[in-house]
PDB file of N, CA and C in Angstrom:
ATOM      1  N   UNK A   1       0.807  -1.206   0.000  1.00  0.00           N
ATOM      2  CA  UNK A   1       0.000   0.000   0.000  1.00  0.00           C
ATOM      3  C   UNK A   1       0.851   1.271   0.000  1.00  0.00           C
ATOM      4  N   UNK A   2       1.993   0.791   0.142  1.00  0.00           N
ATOM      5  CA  UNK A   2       3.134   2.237  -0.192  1.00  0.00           C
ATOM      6  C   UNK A   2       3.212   2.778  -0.922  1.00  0.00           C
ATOM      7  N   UNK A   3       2.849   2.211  -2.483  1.00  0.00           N
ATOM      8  CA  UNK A   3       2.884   3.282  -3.649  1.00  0.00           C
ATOM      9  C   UNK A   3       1.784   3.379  -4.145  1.00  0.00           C
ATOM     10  N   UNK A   4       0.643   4.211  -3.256  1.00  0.00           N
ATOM     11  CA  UNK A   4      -0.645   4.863  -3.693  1.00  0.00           C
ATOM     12  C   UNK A   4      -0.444   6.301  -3.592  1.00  0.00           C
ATOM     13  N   UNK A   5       0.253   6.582  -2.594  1.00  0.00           N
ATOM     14  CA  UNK A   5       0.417   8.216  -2.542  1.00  0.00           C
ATOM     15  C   UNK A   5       1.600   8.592  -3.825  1.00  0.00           C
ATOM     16  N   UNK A   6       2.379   7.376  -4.004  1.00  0.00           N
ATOM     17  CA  UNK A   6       3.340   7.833  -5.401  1.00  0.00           C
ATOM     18  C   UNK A   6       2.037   7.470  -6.346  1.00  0.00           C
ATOM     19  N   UNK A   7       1.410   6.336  -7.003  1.00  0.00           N
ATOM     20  CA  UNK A   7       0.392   6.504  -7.728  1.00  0.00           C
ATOM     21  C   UNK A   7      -0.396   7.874  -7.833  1.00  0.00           C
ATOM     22  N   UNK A   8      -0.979   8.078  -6.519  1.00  0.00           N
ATOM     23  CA  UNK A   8      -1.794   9.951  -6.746  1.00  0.00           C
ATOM     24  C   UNK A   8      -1.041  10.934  -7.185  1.00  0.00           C
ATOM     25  N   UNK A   9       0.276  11.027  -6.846  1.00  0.00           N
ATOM     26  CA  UNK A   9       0.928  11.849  -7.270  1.00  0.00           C
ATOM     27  C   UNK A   9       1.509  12.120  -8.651  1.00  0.00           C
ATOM     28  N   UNK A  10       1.448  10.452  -8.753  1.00  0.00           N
ATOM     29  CA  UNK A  10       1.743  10.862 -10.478  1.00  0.00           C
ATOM     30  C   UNK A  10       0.275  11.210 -11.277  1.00  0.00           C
ATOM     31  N   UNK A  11      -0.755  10.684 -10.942  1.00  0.00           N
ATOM     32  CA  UNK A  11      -1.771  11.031 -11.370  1.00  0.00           C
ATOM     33  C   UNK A  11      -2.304  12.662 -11.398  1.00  0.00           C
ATOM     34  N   UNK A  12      -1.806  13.514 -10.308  1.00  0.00           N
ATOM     35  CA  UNK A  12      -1.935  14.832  -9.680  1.00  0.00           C
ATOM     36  C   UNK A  12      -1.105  15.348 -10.960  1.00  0.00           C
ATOM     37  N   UNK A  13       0.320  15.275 -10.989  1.00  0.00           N
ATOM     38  CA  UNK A  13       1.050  15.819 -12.165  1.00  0.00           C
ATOM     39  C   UNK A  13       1.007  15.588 -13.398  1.00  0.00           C
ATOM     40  N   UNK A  14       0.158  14.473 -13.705  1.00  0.00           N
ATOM     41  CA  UNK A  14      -0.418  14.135 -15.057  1.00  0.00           C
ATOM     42  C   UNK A  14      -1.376  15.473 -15.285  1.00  0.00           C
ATOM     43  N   UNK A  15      -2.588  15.317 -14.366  1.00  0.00           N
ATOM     44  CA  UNK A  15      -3.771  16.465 -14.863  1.00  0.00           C
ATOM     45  C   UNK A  15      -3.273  17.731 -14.531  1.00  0.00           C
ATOM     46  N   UNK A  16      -2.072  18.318 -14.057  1.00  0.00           N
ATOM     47  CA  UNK A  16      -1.695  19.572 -13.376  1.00  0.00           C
ATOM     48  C   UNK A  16      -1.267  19.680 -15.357  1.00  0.00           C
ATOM     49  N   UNK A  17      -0.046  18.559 -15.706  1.00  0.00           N
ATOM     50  CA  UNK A  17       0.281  19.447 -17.191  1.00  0.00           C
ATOM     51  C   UNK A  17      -0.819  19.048 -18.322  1.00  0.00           C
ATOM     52  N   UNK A  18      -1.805  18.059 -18.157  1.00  0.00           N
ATOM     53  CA  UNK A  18      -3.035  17.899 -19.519  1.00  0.00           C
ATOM     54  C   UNK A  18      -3.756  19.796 -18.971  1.00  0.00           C
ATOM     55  N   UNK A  19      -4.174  19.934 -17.853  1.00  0.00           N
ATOM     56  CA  UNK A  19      -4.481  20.867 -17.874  1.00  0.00           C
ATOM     57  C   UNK A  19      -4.642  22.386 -17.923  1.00  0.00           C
ATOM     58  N   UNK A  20      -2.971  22.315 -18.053  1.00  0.00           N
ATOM     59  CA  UNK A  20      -1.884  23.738 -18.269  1.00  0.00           C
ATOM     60  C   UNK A  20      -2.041  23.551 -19.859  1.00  0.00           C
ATOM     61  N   UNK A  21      -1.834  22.193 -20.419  1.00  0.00           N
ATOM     62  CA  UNK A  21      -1.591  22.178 -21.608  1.00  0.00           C
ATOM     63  C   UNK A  21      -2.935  22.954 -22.466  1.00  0.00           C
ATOM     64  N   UNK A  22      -4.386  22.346 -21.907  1.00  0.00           N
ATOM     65  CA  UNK A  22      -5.231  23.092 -22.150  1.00  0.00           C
ATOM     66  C   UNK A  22      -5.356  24.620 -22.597  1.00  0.00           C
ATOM     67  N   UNK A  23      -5.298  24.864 -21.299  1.00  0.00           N
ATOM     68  CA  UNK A  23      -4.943  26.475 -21.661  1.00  0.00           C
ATOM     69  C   UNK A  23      -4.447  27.216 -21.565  1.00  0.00           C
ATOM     70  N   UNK A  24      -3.064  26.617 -22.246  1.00  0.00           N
ATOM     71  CA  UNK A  24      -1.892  27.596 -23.086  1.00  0.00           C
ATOM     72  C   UNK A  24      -2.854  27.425 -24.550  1.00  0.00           C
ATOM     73  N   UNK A  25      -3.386  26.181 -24.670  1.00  0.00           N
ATOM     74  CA  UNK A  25      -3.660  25.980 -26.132  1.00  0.00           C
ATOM     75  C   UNK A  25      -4.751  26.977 -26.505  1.00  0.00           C
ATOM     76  N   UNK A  26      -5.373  26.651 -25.830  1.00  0.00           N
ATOM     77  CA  UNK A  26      -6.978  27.578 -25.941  1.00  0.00           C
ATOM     78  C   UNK A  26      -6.362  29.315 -25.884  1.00  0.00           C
ATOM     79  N   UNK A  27      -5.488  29.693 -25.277  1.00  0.00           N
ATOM     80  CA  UNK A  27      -5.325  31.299 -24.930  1.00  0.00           C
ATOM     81  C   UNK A  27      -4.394  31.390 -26.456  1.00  0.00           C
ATOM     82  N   UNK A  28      -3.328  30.576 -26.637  1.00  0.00           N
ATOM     83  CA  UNK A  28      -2.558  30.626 -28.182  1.00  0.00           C
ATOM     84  C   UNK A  28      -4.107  30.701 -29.059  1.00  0.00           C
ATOM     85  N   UNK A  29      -4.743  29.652 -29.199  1.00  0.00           N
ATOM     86  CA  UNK A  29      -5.842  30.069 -30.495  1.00  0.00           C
ATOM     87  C   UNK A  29      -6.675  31.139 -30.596  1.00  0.00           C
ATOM     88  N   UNK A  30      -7.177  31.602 -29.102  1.00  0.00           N
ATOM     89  CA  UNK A  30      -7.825  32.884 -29.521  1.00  0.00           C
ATOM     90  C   UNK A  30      -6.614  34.056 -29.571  1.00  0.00           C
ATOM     91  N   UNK A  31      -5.405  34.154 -29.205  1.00  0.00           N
ATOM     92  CA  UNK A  31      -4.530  35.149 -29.659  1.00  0.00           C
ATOM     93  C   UNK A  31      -4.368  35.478 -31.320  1.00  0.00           C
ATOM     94  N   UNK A  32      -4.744  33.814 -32.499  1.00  0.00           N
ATOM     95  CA  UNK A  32      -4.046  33.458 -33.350  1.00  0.00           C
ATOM     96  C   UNK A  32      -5.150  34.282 -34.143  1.00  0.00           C
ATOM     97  N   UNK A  33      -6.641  34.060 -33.196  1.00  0.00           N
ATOM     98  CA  UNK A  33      -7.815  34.571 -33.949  1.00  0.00           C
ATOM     99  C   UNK A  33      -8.231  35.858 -34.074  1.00  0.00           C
ATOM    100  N   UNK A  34      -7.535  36.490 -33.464  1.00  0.00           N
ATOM    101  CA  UNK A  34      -7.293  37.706 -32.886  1.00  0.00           C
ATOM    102  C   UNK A  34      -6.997  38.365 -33.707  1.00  0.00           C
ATOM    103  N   UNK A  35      -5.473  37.534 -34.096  1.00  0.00           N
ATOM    104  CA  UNK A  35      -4.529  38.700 -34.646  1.00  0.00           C
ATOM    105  C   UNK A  35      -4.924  38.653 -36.355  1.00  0.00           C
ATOM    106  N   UNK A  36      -5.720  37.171 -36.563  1.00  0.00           N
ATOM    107  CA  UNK A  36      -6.133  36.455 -37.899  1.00  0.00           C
ATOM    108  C   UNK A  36      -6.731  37.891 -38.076  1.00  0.00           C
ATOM    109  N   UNK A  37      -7.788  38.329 -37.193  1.00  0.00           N
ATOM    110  CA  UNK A  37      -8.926  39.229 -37.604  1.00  0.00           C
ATOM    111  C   UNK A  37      -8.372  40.669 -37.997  1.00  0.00           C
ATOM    112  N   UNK A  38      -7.626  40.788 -36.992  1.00  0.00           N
ATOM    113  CA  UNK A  38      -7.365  41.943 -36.886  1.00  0.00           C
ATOM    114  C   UNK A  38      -6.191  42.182 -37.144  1.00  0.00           C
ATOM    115  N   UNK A  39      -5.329  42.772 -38.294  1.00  0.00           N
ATOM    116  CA  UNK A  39      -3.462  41.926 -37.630  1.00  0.00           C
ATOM    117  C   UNK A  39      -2.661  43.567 -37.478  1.00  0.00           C
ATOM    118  N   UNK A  40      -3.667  44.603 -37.430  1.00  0.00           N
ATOM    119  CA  UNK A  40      -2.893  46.124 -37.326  1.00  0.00           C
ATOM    120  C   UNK A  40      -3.090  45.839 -35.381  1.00  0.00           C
ATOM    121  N   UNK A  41      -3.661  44.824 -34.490  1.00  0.00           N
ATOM    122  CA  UNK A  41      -3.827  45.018 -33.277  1.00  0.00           C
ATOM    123  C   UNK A  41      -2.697  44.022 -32.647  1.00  0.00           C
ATOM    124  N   UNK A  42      -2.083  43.647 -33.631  1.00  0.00           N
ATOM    125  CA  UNK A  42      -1.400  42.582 -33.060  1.00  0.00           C
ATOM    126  C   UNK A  42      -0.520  42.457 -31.807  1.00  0.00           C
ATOM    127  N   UNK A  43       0.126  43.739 -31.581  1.00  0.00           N
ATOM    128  CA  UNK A  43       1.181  44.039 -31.005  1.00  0.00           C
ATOM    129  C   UNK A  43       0.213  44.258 -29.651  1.00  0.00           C
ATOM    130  N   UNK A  44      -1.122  44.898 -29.464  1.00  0.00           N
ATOM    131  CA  UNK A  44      -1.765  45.032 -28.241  1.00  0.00           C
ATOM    132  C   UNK A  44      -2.095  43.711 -28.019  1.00  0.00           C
ATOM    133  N   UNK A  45      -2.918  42.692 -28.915  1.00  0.00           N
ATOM    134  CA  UNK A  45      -2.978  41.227 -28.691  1.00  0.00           C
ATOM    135  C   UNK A  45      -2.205  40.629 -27.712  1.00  0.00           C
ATOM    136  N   UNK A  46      -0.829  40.586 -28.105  1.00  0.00           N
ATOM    137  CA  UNK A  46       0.226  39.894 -28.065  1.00  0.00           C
ATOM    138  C   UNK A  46       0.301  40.196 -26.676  1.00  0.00           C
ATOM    139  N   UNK A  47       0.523  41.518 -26.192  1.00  0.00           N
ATOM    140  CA  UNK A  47       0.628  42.086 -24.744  1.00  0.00           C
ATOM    141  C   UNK A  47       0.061  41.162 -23.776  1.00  0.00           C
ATOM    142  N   UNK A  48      -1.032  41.602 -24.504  1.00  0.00           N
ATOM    143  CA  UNK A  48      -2.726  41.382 -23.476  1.00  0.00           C
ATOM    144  C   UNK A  48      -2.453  39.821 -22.919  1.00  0.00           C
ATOM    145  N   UNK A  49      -2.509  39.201 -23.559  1.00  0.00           N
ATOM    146  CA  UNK A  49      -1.924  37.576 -23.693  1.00  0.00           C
ATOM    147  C   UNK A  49      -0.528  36.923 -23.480  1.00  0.00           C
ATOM    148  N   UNK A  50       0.570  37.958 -22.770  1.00  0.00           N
ATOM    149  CA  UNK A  50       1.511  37.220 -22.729  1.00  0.00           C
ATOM    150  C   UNK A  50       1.333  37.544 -20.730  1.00  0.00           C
ATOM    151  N   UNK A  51       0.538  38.124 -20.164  1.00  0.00           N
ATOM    152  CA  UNK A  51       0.111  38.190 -18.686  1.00  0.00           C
ATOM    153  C   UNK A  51      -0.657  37.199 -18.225  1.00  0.00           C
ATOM    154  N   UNK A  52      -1.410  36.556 -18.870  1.00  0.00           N
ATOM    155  CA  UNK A  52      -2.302  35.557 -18.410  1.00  0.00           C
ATOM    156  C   UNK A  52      -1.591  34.095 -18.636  1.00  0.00           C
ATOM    157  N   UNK A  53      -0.413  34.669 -19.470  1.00  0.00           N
ATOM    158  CA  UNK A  53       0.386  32.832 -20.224  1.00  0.00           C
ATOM    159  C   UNK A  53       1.012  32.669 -18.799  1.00  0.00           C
ATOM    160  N   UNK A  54       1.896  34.098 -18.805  1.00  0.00           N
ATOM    161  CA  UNK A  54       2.866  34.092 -17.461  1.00  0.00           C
ATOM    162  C   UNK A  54       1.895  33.274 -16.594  1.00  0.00           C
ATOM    163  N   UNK A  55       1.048  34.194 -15.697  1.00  0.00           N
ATOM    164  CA  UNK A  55       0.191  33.753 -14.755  1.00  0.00           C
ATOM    165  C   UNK A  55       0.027  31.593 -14.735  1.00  0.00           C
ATOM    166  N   UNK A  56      -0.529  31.669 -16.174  1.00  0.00           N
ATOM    167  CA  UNK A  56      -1.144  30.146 -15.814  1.00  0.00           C
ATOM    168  C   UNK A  56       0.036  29.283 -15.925  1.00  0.00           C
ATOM    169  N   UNK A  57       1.511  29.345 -16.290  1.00  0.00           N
ATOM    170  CA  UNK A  57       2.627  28.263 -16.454  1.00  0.00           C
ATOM    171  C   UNK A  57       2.974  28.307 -14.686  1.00  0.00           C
ATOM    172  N   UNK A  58       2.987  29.884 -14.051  1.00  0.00           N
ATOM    173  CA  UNK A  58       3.018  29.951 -12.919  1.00  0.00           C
ATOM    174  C   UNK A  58       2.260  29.026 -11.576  1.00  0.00           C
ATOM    175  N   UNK A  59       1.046  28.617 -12.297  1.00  0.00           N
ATOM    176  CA  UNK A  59       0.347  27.981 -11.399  1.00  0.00           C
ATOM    177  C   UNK A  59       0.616  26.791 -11.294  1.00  0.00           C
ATOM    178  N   UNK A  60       0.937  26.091 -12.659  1.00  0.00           N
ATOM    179  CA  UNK A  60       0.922  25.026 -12.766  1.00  0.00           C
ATOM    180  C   UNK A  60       2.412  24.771 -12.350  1.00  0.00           C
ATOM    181  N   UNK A  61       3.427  25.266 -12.454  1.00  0.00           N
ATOM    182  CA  UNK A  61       4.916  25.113 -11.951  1.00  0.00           C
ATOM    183  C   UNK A  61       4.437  24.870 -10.327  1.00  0.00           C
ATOM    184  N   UNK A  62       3.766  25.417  -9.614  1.00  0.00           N
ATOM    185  CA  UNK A  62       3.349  25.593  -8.263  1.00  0.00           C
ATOM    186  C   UNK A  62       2.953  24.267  -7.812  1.00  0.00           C
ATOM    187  N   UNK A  63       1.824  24.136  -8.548  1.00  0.00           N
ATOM    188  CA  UNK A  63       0.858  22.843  -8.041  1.00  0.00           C
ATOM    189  C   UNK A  63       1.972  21.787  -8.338  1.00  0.00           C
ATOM    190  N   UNK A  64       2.920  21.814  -9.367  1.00  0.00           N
ATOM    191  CA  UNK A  64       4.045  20.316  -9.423  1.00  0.00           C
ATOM    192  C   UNK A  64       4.578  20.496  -8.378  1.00  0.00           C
ATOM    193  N   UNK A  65       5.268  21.516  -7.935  1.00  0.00           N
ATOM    194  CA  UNK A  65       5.843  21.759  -6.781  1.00  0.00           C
ATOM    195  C   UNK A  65       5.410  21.167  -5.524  1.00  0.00           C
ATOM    196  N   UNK A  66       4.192  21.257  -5.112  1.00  0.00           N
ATOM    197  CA  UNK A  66       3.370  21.146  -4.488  1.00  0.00           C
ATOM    198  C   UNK A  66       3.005  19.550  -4.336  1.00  0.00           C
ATOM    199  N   UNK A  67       3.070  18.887  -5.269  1.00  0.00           N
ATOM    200  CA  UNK A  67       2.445  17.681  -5.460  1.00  0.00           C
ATOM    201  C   UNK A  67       3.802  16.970  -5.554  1.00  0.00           C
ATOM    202  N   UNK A  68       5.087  17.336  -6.002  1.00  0.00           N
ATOM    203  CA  UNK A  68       5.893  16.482  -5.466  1.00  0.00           C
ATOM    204  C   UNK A  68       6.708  17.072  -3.831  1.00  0.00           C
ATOM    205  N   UNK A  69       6.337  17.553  -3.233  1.00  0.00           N
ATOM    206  CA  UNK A  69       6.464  18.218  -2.205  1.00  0.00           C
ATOM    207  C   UNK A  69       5.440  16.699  -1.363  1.00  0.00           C
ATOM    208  N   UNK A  70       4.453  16.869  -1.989  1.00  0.00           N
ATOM    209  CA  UNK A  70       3.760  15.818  -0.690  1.00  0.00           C
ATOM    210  C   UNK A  70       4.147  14.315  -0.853  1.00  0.00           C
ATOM    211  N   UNK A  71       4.804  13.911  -1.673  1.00  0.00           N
ATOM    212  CA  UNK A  71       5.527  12.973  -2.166  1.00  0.00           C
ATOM    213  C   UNK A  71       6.451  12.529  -1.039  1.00  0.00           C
ATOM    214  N   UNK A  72       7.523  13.623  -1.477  1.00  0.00           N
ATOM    215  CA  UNK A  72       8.802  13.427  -0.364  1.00  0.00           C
ATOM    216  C   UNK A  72       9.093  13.998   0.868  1.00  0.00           C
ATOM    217  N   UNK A  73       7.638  14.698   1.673  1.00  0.00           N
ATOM    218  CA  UNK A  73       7.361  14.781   2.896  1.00  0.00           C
ATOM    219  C   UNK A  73       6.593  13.847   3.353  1.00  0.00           C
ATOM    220  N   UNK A  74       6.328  12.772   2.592  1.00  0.00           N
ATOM    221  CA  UNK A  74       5.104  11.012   3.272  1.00  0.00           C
ATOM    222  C   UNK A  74       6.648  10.761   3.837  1.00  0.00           C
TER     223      UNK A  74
END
């Protein structure tokens, strides 16, 4: 029964990057649609969208942190 908390944990860091992966993807396509539409806005686009990328790689760097943190404090 010792390697269930390593089992959760790999399971925890599985959905921490399917779900970062998400949406980087989703925030890249509406940037792409953005700039598709509009491409004299691009440079404000680009801005607008490189604060929220920061933000969400940030979270998800955290929660790995976090989740192998409870790993090697069992």
């Amino acid at each position: 029964m010792q390697f269930l908390h390593y089992f959760g944990a790999a399971l925890g860091l599985g959905m921490i990057v399917i779900g970062a992966g998400m949406g980087i993807g989703k925030l890249a396509a509406a940037a792409a649609d953005g700039i598709a539409r509009q491409p004299n806005a691009a440079d404000k686009i680009t801005g607008a969208v490189n604060l929220p990328l920061f933000l969400l790689e940030g979270v998800a760097i955290l929660a790995e942190v976090f989740a192998l943190l409870v790993v090697l404090m069992k």
